[in-house]
Protein backbone atom coordinates (compact mmCIF):
# COMPACT_ATOMS: atom_id res chain seq x y z
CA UNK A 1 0.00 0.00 0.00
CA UNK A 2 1.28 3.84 -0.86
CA UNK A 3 1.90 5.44 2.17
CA UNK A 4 -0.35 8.20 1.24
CA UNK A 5 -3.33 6.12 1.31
CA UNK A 6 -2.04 4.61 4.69
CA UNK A 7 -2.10 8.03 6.03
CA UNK A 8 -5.42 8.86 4.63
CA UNK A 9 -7.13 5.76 6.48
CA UNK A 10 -5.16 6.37 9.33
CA UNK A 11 -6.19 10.24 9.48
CA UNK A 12 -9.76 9.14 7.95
CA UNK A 13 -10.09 7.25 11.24
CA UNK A 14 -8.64 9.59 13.72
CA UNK A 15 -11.44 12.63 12.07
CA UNK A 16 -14.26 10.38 12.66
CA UNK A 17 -13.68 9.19 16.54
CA UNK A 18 -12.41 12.92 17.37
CA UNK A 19 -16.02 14.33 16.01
CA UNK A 20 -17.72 11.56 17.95
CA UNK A 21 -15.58 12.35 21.12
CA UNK A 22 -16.19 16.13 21.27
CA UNK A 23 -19.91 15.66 20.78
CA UNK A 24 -19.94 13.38 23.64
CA UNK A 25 -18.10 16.02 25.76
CA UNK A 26 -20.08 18.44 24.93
CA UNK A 27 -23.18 16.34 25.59
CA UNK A 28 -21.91 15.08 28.91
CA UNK A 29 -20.78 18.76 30.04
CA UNK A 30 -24.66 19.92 28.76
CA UNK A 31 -26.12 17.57 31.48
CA UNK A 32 -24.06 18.57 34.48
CA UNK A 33 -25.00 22.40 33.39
CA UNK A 34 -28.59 21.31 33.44
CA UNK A 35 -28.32 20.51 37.03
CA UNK A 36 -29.37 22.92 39.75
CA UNK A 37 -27.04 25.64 41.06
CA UNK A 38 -26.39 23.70 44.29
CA UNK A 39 -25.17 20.45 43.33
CA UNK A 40 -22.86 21.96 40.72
CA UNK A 41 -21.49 25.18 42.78
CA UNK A 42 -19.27 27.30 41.28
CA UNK A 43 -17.02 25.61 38.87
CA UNK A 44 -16.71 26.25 35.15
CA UNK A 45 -18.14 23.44 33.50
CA UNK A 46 -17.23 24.72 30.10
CA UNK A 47 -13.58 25.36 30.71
CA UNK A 48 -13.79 21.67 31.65
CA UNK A 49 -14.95 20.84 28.58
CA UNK A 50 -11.90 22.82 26.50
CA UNK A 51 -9.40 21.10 28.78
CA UNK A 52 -10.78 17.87 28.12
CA UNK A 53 -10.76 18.76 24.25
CA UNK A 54 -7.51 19.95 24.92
CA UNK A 55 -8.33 23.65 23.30
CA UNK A 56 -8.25 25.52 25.95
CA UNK A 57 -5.24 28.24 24.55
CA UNK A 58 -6.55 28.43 21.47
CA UNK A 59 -10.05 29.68 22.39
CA UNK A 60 -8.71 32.06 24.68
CA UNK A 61 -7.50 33.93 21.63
CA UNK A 62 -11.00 34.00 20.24
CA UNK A 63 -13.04 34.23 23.30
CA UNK A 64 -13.06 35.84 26.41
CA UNK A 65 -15.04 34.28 28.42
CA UNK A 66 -16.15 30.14 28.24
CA UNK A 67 -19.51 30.25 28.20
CA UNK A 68 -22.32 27.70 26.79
CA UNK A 69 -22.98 29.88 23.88
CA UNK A 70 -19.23 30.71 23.14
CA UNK A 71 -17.54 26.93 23.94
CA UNK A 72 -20.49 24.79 22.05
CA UNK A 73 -20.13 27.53 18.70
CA UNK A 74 -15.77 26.47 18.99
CA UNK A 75 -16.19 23.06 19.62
CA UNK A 76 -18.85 22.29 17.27
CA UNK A 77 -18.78 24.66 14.20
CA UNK A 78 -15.67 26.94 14.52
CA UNK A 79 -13.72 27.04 11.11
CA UNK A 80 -10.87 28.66 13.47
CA UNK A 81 -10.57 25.30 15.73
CA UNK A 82 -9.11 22.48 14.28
CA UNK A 83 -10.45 19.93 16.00
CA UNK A 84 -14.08 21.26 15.76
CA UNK A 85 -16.75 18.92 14.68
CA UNK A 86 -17.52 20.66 11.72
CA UNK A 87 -13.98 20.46 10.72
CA UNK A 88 -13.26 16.77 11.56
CA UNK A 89 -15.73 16.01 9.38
CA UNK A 90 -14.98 18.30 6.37
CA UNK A 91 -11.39 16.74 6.86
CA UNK A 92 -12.52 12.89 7.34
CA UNK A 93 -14.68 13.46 3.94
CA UNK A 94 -11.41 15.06 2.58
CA UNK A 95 -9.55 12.11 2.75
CA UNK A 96 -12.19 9.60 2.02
CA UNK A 97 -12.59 11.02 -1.66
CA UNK A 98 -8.92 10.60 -1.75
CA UNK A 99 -9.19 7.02 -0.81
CA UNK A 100 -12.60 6.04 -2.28
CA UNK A 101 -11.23 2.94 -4.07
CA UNK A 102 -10.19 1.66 -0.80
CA UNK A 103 -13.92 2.23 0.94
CA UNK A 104 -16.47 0.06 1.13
CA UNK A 105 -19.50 1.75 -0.58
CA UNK A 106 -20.63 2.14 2.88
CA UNK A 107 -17.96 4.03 4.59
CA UNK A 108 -18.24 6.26 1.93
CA UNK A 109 -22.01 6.12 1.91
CA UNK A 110 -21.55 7.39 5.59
CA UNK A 111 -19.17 9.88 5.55
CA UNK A 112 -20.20 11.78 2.10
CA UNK A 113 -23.99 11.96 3.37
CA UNK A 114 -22.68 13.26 6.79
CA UNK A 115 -20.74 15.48 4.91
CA UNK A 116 -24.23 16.77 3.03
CA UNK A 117 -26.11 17.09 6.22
CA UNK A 118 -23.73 19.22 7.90
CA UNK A 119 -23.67 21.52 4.89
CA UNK A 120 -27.45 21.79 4.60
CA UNK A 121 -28.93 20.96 7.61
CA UNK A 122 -26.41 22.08 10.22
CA UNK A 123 -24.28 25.14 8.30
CA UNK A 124 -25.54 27.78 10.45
CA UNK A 125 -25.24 25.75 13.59
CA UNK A 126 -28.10 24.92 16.55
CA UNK A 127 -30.14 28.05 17.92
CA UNK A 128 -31.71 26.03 21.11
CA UNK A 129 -30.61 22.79 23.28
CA UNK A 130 -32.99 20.83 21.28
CA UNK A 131 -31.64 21.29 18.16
CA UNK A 132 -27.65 20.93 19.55
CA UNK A 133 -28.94 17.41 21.46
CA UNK A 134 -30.14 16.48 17.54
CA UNK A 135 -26.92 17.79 15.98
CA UNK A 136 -24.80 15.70 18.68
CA UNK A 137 -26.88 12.63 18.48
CA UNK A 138 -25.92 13.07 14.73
CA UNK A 139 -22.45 13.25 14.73
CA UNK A 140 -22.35 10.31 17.08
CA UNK A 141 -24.81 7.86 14.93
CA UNK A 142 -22.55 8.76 12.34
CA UNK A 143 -19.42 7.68 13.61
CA UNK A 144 -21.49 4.48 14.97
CA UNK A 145 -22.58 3.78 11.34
CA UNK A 146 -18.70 4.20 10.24
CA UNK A 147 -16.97 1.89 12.56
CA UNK A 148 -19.61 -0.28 11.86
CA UNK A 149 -19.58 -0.46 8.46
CA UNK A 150 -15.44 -0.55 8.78
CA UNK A 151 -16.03 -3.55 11.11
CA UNK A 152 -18.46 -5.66 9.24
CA UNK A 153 -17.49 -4.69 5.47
CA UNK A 154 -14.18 -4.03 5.02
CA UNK A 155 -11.39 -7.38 3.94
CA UNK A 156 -8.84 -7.81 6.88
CA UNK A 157 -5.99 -6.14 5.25
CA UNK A 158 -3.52 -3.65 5.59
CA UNK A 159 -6.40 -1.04 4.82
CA UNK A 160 -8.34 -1.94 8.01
CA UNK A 161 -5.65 -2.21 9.96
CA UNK A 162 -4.69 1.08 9.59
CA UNK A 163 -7.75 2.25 9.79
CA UNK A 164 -7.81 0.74 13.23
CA UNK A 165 -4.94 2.15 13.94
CA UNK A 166 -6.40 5.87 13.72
CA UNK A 167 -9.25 4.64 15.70
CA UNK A 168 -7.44 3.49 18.61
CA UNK A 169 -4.76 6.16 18.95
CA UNK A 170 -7.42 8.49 18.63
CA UNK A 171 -9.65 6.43 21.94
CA UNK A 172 -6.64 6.54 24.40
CA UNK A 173 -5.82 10.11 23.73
CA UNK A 174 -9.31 11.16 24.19
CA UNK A 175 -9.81 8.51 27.23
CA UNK A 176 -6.76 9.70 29.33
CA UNK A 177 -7.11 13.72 28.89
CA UNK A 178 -10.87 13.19 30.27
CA UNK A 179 -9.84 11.31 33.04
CA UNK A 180 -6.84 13.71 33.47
CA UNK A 181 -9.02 16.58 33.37
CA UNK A 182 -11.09 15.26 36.33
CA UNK A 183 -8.05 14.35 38.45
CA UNK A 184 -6.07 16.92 37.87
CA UNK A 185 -8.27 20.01 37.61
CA UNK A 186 -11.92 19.79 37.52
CA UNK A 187 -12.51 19.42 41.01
CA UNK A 188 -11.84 22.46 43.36
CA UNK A 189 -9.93 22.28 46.11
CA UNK A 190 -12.41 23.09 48.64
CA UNK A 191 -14.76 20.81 47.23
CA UNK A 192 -15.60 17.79 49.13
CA UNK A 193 -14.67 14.43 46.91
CA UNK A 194 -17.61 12.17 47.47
CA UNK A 195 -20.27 14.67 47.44
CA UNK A 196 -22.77 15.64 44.87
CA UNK A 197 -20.50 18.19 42.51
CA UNK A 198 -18.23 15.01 42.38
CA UNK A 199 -20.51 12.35 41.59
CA UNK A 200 -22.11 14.45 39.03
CA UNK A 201 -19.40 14.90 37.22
CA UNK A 202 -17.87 11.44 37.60
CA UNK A 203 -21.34 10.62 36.06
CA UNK A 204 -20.91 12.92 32.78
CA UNK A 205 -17.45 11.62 33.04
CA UNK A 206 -18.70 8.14 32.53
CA UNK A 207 -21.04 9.00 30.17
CA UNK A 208 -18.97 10.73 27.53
CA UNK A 209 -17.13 7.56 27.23
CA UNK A 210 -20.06 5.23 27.22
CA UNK A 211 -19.24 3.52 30.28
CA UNK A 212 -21.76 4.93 32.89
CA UNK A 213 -23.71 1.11 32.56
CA UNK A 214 -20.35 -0.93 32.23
CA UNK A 215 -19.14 0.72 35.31
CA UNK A 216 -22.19 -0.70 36.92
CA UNK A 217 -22.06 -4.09 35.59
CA UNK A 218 -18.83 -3.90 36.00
CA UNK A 219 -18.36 -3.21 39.66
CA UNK A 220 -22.10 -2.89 41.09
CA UNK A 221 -21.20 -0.31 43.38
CA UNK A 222 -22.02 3.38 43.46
CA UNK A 223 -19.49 5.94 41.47
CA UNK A 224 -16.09 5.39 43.28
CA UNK A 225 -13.05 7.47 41.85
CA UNK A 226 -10.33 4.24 42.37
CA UNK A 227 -12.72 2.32 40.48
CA UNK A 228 -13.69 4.57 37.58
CA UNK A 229 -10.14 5.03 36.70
CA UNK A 230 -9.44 1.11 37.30
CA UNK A 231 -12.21 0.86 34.78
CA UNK A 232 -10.93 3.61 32.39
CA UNK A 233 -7.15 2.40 32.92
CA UNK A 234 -6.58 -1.20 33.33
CA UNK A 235 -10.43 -2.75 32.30
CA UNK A 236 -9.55 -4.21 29.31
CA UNK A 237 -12.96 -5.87 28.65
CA UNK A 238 -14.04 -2.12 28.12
CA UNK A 239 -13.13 -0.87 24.39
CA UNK A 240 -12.79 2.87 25.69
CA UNK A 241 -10.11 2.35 28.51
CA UNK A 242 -6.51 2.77 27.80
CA UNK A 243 -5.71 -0.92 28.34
CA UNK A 244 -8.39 -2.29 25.96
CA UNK A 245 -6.94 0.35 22.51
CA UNK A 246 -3.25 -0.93 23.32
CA UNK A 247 -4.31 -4.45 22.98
CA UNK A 248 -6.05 -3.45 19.39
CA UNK A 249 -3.24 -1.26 18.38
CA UNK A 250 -0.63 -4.12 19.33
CA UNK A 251 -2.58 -6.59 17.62
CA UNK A 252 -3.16 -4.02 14.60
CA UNK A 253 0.58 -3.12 14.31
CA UNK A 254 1.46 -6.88 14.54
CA UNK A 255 -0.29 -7.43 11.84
CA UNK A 256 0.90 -5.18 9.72
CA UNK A 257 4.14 -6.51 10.48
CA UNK A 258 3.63 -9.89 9.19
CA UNK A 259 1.84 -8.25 6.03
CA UNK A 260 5.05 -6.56 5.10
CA UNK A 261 7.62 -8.97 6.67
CA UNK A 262 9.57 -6.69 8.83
CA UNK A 263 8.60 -5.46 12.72
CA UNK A 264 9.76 -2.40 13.69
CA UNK A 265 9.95 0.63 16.45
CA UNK A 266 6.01 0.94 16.48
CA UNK A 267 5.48 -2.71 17.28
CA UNK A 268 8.12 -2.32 19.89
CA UNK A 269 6.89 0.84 21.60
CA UNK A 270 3.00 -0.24 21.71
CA UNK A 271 4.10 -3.48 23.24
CA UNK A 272 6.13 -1.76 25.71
CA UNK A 273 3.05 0.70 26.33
CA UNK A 274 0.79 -2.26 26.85
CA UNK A 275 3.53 -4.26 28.69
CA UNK A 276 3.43 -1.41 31.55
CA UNK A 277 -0.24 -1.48 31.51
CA UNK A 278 -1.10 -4.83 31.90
CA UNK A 279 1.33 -4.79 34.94
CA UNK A 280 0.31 -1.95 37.01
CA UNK A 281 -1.90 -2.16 39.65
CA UNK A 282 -4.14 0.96 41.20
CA UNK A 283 -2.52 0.86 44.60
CA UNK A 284 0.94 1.86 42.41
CA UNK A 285 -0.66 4.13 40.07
CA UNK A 286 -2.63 6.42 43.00
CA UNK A 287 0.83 6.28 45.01
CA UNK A 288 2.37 7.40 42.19
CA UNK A 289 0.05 9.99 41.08
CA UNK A 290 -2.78 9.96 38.60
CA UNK A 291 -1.91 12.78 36.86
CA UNK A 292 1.43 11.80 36.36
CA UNK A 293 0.95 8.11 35.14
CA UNK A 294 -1.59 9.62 32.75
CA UNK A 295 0.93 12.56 31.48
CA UNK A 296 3.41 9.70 30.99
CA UNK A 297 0.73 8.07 29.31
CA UNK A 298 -0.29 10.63 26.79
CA UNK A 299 3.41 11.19 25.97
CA UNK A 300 4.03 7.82 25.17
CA UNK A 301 1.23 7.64 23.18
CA UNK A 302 2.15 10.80 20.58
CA UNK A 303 5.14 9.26 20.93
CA UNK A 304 3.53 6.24 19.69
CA UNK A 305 1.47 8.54 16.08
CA UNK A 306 5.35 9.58 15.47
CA UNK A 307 6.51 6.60 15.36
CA UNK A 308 3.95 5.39 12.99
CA UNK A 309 4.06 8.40 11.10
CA UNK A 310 7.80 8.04 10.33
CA UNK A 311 7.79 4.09 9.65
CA UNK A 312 4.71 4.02 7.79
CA UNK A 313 3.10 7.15 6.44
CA UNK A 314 5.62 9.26 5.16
């Protein structure tokens, strides 16, 4: 395979699960804001939500204040933020047309008429909640009807697996800065950890990563922080957690590998990522320090699109 097309699945991928993550964020943050002024005191739920989408800077030079108004407009439809879900699609549509011989007629199917929608339904953006819960339930179905279509259409070939790739560098970026977020700076200091501003957000928390009912299956306990971050961490049986997209992207990488009859530093450093996760414990990470383990983390893991960049897609 060229290694232009690589990229293009790879970045095809990465477009698609980004626009699904930042709806859920700003989903999740939309039900904490909806709560009354007592449980949620006096943090900034919105500035939560640009840390977590890790644009914080950047709308700063826009914006001067992060309200709902101001922080859904940049994370949804700014042309000014990269990462907006307006933009992740133009750009996943971008580099589908320049790979449509290696899409199923579904994947394209899916993100061409997403494509159309946003430019006839959804160019002017939302003007009430109602219409913003539509839009996000409409970015998510789509990237639902993408990976599914990826999953149940596409050969097993170097295509998908680099596809994959995208995909699951894309999860465990997304997975660790909203759990990072939450330990690191969401909750204020004089805040009480247990009571109901934390649960609440350990709830939208949960939610944005579709995990509020696995947690529960999971453990069958009410929201516990050790647990939601052993569930977000080390749970590989959930697809979301950190653990769970360095088994894939191992797995993806090794079989790329064999494909082209050479390993190399990518299949090395994901198997020393995974290596470290599959032998930590909690006890070790919370002595350690959340935030740090997860800052190592989401080093390692650009680390990680570098070195896949460089071996692969250049």
């Amino acid at each position: 395979m060229l290694s232009r097309t690589a990229e293009n699945l790879y970045w095809l991928a990465r477009y698609v699960e980004r626009a699904e993550y930042i709806a859920r964020t700003i989903d999740a943050t939309l039900r904490v804001t909806a709560l009354p002024a007592a449980y949620i005191g006096k943090t900034n739920e919105w500035e939560s939500a640009l840390l977590t989408a890790g644009v914080s800077a950047s709308f700063y030079e826009t914006y001067q204040e992060a309200t709902e108004q101001n922080v859904v407009e940049y994370l949804a439809f700014s042309p000014a933020n990269p990462s907006s879900i307006k933009n992740c699609i133009e750009a996943a549509r971008l580099n589908s047309r320049s790979v449509r011989t290696a899409l199923t007629s579904e994947m394209w199917d899916t993100i061409n008429s997403a494509w159309i929608e946003l430019q006839e339904v959804w160019g002017k953006g939302t003007s009430s909640r109602e219409e913003l819960a539509r839009f996000l339930r409409f970015v998510q179905e789509t990237s639902l009807r993408f990976d599914g279509s990826a999953y149940r259409t596409m050969l097993r070939n170097d295509a998908y697996w680099f596809s994959r790739l995208g995909l699951h560098l894309e999860r465990a970026d997304n997975t660790a800065r909203i759990l990072d977020v939450k330990y690191h700076v969401l909750l204020p200091e004089e805040e009480h950890v247990g009571g109901p501003l934390d649960y609440y957000q350990w709830t939208s928390i949960l939610r944005s990563v579709s995990a509020l009912t696995a947690y529960h299956w999971v453990y069958r306990e009410t929201l516990k922080p050790w647990l939601i971050a052993d569930l977000l961490i080390l749970n590989d049986t959930l697809p979301r957690s950190l653990a769970s997209c360095y088994s894939n992207l191992v797995r993806n990488l090794d079989q790329i590998g064999v494909a082209y009859g050479r390993q190399g530093a990518s299949q090395r450093h994901a198997r020393g990522v995974r290596n470290r996760l599959e032998h930590s414990h909690m006890d070790d990470i919370f002595q350690h320090g959340v935030h740090e383990f997860i800052q190592e983390f989401i080093s390692d893991n650009a680390r990680l699109g570098e070195i896949i960049t460089r071996q692969y897609l250049i």
